[in-house]
PDB file of N, CA and C in Angstrom:
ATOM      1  N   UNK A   1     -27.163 -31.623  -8.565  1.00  0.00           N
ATOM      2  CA  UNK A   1     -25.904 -30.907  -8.581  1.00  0.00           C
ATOM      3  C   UNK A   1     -25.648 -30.312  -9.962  1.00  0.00           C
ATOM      4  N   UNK A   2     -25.786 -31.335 -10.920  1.00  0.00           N
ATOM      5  CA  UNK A   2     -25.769 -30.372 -12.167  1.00  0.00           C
ATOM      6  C   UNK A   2     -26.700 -29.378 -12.368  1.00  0.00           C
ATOM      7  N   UNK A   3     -27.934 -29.369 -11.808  1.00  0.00           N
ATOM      8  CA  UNK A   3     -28.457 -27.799 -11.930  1.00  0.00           C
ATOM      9  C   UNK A   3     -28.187 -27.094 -11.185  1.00  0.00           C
ATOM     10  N   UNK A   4     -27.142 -27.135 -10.137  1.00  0.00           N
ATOM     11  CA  UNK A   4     -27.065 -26.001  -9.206  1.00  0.00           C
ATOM     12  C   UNK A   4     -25.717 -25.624 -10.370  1.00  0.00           C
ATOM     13  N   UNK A   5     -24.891 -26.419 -10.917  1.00  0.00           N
ATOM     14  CA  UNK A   5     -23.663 -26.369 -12.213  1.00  0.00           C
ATOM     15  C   UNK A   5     -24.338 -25.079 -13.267  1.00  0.00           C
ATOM     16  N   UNK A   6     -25.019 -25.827 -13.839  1.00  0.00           N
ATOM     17  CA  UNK A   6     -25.709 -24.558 -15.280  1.00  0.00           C
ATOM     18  C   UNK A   6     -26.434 -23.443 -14.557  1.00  0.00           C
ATOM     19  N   UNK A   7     -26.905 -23.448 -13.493  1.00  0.00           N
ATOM     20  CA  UNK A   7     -27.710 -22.267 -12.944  1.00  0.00           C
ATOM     21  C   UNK A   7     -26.677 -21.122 -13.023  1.00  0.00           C
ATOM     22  N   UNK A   8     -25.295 -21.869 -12.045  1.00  0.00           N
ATOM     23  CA  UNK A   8     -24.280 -20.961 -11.946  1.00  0.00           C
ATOM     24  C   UNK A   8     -23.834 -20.319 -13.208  1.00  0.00           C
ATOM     25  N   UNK A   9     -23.449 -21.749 -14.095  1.00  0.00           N
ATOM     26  CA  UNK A   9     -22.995 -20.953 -15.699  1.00  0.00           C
ATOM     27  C   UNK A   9     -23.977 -20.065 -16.561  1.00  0.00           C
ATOM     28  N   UNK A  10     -25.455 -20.176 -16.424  1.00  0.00           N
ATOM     29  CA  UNK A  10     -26.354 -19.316 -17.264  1.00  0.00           C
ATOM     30  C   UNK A  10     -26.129 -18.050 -16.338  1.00  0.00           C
ATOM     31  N   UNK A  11     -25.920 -17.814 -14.801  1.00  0.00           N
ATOM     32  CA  UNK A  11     -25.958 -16.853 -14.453  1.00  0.00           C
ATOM     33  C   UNK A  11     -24.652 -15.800 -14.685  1.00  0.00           C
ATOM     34  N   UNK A  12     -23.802 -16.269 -15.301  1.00  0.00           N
ATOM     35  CA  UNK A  12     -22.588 -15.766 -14.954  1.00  0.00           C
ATOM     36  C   UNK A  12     -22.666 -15.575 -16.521  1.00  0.00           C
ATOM     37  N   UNK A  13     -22.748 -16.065 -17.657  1.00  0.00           N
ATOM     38  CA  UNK A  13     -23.359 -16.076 -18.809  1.00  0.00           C
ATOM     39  C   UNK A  13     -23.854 -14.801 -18.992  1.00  0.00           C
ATOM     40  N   UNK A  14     -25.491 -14.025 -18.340  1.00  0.00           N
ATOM     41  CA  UNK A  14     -26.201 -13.274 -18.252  1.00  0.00           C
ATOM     42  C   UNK A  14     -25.305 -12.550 -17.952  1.00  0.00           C
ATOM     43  N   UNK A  15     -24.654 -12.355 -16.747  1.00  0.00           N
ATOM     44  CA  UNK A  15     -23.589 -11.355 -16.258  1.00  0.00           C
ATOM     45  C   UNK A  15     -22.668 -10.304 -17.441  1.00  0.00           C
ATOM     46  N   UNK A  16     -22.046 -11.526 -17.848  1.00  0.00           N
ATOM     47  CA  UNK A  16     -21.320 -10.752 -18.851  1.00  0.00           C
ATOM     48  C   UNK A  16     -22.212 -10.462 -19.852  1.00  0.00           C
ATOM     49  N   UNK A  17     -23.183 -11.030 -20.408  1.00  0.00           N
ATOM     50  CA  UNK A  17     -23.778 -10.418 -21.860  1.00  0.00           C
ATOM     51  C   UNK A  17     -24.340  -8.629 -21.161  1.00  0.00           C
ATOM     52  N   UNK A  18     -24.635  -8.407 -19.829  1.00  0.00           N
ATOM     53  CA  UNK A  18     -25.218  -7.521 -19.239  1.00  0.00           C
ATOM     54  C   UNK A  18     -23.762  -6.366 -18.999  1.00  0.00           C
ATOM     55  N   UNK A  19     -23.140  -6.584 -18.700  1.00  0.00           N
ATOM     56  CA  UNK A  19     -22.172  -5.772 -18.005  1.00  0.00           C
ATOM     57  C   UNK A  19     -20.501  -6.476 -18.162  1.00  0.00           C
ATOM     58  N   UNK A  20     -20.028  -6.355 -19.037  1.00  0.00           N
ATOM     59  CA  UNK A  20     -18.620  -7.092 -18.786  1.00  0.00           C
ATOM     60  C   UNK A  20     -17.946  -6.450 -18.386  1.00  0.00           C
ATOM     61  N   UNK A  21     -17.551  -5.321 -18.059  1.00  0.00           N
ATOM     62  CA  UNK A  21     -16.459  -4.822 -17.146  1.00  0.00           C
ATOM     63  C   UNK A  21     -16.983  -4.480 -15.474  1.00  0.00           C
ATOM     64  N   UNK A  22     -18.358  -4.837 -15.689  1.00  0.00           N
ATOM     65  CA  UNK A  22     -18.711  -5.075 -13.989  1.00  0.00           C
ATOM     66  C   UNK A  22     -18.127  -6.372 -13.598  1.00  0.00           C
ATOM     67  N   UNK A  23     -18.285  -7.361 -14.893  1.00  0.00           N
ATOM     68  CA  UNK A  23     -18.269  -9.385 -14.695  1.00  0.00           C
ATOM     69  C   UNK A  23     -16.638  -9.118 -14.029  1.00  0.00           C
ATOM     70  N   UNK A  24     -15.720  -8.707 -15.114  1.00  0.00           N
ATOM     71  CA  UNK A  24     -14.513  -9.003 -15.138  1.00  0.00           C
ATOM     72  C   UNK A  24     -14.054  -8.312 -13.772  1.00  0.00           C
ATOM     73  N   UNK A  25     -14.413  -6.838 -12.768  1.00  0.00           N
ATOM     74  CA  UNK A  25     -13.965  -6.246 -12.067  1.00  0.00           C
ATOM     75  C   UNK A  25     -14.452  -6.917 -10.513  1.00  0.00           C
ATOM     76  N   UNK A  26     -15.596  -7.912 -10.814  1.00  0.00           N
ATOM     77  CA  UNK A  26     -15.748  -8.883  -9.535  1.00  0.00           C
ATOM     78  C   UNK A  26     -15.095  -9.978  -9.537  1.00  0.00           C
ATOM     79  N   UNK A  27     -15.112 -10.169 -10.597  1.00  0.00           N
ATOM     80  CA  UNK A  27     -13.929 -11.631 -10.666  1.00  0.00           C
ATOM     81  C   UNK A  27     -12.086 -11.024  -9.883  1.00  0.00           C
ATOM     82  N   UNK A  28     -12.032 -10.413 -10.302  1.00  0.00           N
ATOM     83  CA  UNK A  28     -10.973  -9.522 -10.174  1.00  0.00           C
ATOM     84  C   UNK A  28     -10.790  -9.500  -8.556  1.00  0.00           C
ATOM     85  N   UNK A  29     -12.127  -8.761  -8.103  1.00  0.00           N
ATOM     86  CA  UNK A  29     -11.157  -8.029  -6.782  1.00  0.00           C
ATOM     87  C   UNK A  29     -12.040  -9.801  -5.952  1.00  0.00           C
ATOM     88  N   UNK A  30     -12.621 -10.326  -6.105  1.00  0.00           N
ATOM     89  CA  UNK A  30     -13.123 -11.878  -5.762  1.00  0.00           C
ATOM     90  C   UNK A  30     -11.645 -12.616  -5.816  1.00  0.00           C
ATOM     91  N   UNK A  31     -10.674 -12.799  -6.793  1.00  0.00           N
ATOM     92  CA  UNK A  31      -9.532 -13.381  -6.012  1.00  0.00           C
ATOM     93  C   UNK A  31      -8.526 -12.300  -5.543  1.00  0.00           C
ATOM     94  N   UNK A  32      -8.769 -10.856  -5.445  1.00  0.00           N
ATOM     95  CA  UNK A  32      -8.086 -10.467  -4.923  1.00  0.00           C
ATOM     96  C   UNK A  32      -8.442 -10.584  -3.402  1.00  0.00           C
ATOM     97  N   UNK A  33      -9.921 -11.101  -3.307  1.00  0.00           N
ATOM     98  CA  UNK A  33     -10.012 -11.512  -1.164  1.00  0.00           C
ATOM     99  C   UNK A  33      -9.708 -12.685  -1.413  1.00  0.00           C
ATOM    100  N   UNK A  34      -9.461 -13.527  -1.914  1.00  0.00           N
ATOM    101  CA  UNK A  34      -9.206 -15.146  -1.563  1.00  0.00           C
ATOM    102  C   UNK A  34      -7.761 -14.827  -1.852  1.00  0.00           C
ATOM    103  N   UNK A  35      -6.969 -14.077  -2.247  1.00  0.00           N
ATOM    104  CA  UNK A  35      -5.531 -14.257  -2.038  1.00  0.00           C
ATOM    105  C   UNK A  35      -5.429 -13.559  -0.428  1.00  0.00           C
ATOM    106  N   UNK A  36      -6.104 -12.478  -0.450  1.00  0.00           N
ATOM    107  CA  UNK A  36      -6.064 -11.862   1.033  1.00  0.00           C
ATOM    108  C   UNK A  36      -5.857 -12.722   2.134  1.00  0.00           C
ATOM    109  N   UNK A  37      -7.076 -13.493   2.265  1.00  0.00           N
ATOM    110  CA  UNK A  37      -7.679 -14.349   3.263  1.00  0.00           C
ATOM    111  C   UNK A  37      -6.969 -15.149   3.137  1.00  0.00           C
ATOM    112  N   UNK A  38      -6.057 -15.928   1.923  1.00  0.00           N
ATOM    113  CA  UNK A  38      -5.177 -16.924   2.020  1.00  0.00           C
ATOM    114  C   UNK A  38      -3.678 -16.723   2.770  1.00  0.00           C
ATOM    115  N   UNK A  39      -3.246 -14.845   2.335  1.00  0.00           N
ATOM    116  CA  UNK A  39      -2.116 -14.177   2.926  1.00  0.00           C
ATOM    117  C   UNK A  39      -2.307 -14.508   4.657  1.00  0.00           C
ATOM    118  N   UNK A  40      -3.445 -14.248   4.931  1.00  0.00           N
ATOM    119  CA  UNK A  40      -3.679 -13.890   6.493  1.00  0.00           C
ATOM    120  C   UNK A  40      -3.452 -15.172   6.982  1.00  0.00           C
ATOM    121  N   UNK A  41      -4.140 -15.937   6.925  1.00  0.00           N
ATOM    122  CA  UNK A  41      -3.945 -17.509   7.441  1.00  0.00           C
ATOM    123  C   UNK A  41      -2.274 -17.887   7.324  1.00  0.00           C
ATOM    124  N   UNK A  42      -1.624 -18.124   5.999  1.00  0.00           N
ATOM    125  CA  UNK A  42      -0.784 -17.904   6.098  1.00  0.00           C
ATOM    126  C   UNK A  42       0.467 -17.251   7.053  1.00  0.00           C
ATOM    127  N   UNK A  43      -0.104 -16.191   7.117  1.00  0.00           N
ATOM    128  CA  UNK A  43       1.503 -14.959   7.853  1.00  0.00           C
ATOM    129  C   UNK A  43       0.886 -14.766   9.207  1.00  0.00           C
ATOM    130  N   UNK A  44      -0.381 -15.700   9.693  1.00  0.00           N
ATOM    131  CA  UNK A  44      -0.537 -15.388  11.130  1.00  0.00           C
ATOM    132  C   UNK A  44       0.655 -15.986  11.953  1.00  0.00           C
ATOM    133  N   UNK A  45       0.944 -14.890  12.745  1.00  0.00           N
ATOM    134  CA  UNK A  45       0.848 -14.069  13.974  1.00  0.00           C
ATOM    135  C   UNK A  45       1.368 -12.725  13.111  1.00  0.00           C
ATOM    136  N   UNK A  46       2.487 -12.758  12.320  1.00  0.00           N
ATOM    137  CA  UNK A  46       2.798 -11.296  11.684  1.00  0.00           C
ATOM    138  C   UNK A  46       2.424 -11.220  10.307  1.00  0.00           C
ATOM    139  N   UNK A  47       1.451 -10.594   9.678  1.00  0.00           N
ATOM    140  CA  UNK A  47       0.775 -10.417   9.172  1.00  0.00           C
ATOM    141  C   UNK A  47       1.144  -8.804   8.494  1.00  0.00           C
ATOM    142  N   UNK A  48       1.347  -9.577   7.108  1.00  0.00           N
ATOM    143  CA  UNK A  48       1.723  -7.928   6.756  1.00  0.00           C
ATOM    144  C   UNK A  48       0.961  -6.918   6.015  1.00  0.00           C
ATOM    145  N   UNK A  49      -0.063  -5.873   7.243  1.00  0.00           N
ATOM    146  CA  UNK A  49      -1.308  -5.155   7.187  1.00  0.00           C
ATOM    147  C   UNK A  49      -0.743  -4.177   6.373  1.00  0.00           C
ATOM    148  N   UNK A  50       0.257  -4.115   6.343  1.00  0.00           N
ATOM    149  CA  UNK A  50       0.636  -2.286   5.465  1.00  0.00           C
ATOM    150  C   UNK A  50       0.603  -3.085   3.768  1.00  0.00           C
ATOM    151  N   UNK A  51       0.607  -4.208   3.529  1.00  0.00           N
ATOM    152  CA  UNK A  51       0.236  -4.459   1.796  1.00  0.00           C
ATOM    153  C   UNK A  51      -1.560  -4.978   1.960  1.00  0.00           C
ATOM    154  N   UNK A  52      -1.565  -5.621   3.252  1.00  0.00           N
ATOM    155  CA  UNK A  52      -2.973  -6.367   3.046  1.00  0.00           C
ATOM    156  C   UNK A  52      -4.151  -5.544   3.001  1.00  0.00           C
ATOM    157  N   UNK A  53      -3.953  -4.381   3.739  1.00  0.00           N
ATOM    158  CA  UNK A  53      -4.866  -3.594   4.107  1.00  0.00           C
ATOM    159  C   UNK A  53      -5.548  -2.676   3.277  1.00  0.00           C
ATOM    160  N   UNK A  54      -4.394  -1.964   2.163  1.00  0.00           N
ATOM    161  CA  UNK A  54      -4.916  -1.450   0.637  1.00  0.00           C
ATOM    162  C   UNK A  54      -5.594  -2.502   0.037  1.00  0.00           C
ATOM    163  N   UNK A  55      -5.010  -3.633   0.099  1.00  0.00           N
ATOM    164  CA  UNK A  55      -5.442  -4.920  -0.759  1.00  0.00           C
ATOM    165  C   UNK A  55      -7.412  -4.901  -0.717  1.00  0.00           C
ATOM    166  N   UNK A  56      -7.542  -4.840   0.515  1.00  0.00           N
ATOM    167  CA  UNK A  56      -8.535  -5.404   1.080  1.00  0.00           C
ATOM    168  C   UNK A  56      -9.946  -3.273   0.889  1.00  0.00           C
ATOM    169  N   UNK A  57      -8.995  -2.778   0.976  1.00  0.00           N
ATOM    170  CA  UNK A  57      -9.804  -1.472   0.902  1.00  0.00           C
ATOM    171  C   UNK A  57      -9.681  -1.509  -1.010  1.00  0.00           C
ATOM    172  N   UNK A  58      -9.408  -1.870  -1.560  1.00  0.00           N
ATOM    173  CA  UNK A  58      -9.142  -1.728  -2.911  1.00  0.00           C
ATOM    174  C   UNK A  58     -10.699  -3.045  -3.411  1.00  0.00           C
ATOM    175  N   UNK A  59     -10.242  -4.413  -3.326  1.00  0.00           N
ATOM    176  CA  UNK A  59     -11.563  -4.787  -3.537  1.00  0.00           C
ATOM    177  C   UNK A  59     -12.895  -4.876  -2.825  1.00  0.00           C
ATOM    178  N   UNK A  60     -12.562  -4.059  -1.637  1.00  0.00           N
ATOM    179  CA  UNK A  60     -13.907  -3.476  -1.053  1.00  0.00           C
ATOM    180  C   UNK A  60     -14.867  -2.590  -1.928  1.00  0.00           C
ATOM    181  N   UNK A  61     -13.784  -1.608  -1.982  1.00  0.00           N
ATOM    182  CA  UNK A  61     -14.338  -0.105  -3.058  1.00  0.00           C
ATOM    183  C   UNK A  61     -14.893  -0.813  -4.526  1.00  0.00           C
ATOM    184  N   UNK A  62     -13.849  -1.393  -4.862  1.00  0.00           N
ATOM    185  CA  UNK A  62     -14.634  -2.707  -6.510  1.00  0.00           C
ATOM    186  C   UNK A  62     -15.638  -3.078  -6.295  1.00  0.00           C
ATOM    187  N   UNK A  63     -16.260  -4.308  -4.808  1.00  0.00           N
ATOM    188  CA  UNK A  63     -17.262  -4.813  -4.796  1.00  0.00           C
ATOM    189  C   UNK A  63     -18.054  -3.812  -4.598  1.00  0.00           C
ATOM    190  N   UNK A  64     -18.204  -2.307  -4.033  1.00  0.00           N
ATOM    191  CA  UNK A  64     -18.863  -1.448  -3.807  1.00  0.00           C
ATOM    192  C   UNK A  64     -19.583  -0.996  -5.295  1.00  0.00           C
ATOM    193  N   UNK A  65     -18.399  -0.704  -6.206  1.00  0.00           N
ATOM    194  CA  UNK A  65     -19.306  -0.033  -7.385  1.00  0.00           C
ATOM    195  C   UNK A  65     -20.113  -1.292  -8.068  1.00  0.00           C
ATOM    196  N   UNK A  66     -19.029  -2.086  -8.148  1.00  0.00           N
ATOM    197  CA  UNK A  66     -20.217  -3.717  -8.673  1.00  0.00           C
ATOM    198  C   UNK A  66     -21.695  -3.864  -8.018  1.00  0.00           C
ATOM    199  N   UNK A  67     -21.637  -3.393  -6.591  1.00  0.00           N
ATOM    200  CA  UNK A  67     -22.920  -3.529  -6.104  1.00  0.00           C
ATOM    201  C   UNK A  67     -24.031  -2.437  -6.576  1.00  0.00           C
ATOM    202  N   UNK A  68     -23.297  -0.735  -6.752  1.00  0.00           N
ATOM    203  CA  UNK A  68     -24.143  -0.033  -7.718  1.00  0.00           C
ATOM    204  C   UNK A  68     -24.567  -0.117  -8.463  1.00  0.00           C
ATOM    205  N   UNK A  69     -24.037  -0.493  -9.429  1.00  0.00           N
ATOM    206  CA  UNK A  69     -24.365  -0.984 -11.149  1.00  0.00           C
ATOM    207  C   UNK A  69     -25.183  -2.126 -11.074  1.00  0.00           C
ATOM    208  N   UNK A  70     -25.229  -2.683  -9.858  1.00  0.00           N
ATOM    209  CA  UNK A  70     -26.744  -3.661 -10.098  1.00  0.00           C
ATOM    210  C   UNK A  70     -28.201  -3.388  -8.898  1.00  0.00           C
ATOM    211  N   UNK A  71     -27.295  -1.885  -8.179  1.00  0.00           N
ATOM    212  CA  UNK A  71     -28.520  -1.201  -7.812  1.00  0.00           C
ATOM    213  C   UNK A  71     -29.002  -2.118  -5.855  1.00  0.00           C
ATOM    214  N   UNK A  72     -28.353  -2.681  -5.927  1.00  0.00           N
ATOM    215  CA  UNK A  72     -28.096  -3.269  -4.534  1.00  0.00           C
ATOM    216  C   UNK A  72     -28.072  -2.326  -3.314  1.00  0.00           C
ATOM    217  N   UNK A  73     -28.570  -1.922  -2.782  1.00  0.00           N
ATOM    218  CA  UNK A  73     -28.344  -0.987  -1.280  1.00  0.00           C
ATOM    219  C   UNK A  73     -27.587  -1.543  -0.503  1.00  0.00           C
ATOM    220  N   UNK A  74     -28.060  -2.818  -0.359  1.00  0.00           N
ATOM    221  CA  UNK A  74     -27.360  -3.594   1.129  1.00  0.00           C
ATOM    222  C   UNK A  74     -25.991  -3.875   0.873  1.00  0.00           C
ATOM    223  N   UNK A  75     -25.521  -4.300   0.042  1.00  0.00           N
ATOM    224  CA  UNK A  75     -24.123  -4.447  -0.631  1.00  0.00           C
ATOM    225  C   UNK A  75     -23.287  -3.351  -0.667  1.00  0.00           C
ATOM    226  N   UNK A  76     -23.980  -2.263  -1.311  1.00  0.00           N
ATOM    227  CA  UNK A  76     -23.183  -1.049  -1.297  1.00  0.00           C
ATOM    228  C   UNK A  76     -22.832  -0.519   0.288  1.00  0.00           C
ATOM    229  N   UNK A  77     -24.095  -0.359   0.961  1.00  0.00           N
ATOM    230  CA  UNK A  77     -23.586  -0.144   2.394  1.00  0.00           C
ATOM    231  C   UNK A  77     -22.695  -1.268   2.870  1.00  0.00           C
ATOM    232  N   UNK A  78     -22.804  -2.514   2.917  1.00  0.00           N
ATOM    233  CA  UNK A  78     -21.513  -3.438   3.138  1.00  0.00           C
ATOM    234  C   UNK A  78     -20.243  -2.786   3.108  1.00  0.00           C
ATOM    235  N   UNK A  79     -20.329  -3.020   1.540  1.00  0.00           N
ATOM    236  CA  UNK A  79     -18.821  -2.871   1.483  1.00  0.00           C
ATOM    237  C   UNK A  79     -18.653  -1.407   1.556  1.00  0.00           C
ATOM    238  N   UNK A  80     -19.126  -0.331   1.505  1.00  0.00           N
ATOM    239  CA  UNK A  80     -18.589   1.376   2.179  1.00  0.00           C
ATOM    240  C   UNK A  80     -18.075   0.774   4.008  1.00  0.00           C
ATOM    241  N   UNK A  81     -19.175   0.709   4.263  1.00  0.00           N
ATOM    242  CA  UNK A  81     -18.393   0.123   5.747  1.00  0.00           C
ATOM    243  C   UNK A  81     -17.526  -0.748   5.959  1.00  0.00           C
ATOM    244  N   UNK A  82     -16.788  -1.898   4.973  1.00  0.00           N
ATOM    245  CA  UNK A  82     -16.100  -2.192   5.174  1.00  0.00           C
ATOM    246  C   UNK A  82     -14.413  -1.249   4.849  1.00  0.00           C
ATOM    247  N   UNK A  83     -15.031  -0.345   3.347  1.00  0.00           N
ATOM    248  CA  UNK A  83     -13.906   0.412   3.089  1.00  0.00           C
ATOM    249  C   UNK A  83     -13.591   1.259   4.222  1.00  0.00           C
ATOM    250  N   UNK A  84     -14.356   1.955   5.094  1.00  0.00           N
ATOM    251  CA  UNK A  84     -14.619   2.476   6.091  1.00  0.00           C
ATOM    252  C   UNK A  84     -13.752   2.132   7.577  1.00  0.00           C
ATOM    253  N   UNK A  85     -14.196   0.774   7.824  1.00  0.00           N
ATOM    254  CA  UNK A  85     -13.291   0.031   9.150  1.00  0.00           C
ATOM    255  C   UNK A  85     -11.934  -0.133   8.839  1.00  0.00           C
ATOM    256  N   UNK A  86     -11.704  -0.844   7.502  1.00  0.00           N
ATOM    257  CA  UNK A  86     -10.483  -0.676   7.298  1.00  0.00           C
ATOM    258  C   UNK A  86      -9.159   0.103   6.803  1.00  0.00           C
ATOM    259  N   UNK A  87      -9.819   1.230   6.168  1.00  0.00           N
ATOM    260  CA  UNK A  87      -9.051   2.417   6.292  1.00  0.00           C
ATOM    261  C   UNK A  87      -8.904   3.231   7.700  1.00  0.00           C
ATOM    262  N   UNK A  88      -9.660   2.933   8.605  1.00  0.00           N
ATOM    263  CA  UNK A  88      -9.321   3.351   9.834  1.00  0.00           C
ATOM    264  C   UNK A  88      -8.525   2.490  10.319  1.00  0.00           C
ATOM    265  N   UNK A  89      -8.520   1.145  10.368  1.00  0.00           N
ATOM    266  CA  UNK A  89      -7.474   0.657  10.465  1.00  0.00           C
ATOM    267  C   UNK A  89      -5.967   0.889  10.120  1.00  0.00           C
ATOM    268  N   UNK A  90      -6.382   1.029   8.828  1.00  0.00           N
ATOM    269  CA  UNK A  90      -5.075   1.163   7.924  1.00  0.00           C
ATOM    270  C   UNK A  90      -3.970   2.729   8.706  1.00  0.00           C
ATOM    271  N   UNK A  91      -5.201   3.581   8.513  1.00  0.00           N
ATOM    272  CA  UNK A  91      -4.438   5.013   9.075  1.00  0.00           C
ATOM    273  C   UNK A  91      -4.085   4.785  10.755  1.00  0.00           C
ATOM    274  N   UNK A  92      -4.796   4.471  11.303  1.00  0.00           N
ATOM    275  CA  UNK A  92      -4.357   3.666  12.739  1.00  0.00           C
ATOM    276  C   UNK A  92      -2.709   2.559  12.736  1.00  0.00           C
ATOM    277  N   UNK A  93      -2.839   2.334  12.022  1.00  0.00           N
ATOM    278  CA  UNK A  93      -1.263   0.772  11.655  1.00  0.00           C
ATOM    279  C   UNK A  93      -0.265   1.861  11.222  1.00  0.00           C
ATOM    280  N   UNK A  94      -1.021   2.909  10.520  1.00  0.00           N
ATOM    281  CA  UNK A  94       0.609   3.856  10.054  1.00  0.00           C
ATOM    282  C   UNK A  94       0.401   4.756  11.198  1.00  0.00           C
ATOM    283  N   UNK A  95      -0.326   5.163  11.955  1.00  0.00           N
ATOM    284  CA  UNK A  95       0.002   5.768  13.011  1.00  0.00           C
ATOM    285  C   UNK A  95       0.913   5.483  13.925  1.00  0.00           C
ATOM    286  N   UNK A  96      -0.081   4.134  14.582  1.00  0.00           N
ATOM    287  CA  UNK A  96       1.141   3.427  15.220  1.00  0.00           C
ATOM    288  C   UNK A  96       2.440   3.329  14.955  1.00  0.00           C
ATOM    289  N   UNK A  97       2.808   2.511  13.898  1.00  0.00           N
ATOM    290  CA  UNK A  97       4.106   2.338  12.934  1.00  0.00           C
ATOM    291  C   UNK A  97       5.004   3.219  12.591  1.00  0.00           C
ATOM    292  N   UNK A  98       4.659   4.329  12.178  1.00  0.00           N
ATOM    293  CA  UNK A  98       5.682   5.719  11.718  1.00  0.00           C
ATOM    294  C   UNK A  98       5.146   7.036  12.705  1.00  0.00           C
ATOM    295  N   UNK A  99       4.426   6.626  13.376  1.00  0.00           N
ATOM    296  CA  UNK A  99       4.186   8.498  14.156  1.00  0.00           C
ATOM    297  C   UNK A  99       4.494   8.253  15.008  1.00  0.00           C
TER     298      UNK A  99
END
């Protein structure tokens, strides 16, 4: 267990000596989904998609460029498709809602 401990800290270590405003902008939108995912559980059955839903298209698009800058394909397509489903969502919820 302690080497799975320092593996994590030398890697995260490397991270920032490599890129610190990539380190700091995954950390970033990383509790911005664990507050998400904590909102949702929370406010189930009404669930409030008109703040969660930028929330969630906002550190999508973050984890997206984080995944560029380390040259990742599969990641980047991830999260575009996720920015993707859920802005259709999103414009779908204000459809519904105000049109």
């Amino acid at each position: 267990m302690n080497k799975l401990i320092t593996g994590v800290a030398d890697y995260i270590r490397q991270d920032w000596a490599e890129n610190k405003i990539r380190t700091v902008l995954e950390v970033t939108a990383w509790i911005t989904s664990m507050c998400c995912a904590i909102a949702v559980a929370i406010t189930v059955p009404d669930v409030p998609w008109l703040i969660l839903y930028p929330l969630f298209i906002s550190h999508c698009a973050v984890f997206a460029y984080c995944a560029w800058t380390r040259g990742s394909t599969g990641m980047i397509a991830n999260y575009l498709v996720l920015c993707t489903v859920d802005a259709i969502g999103l414009t779908k919820l204000i459809w519904i809602t105000y049109g």
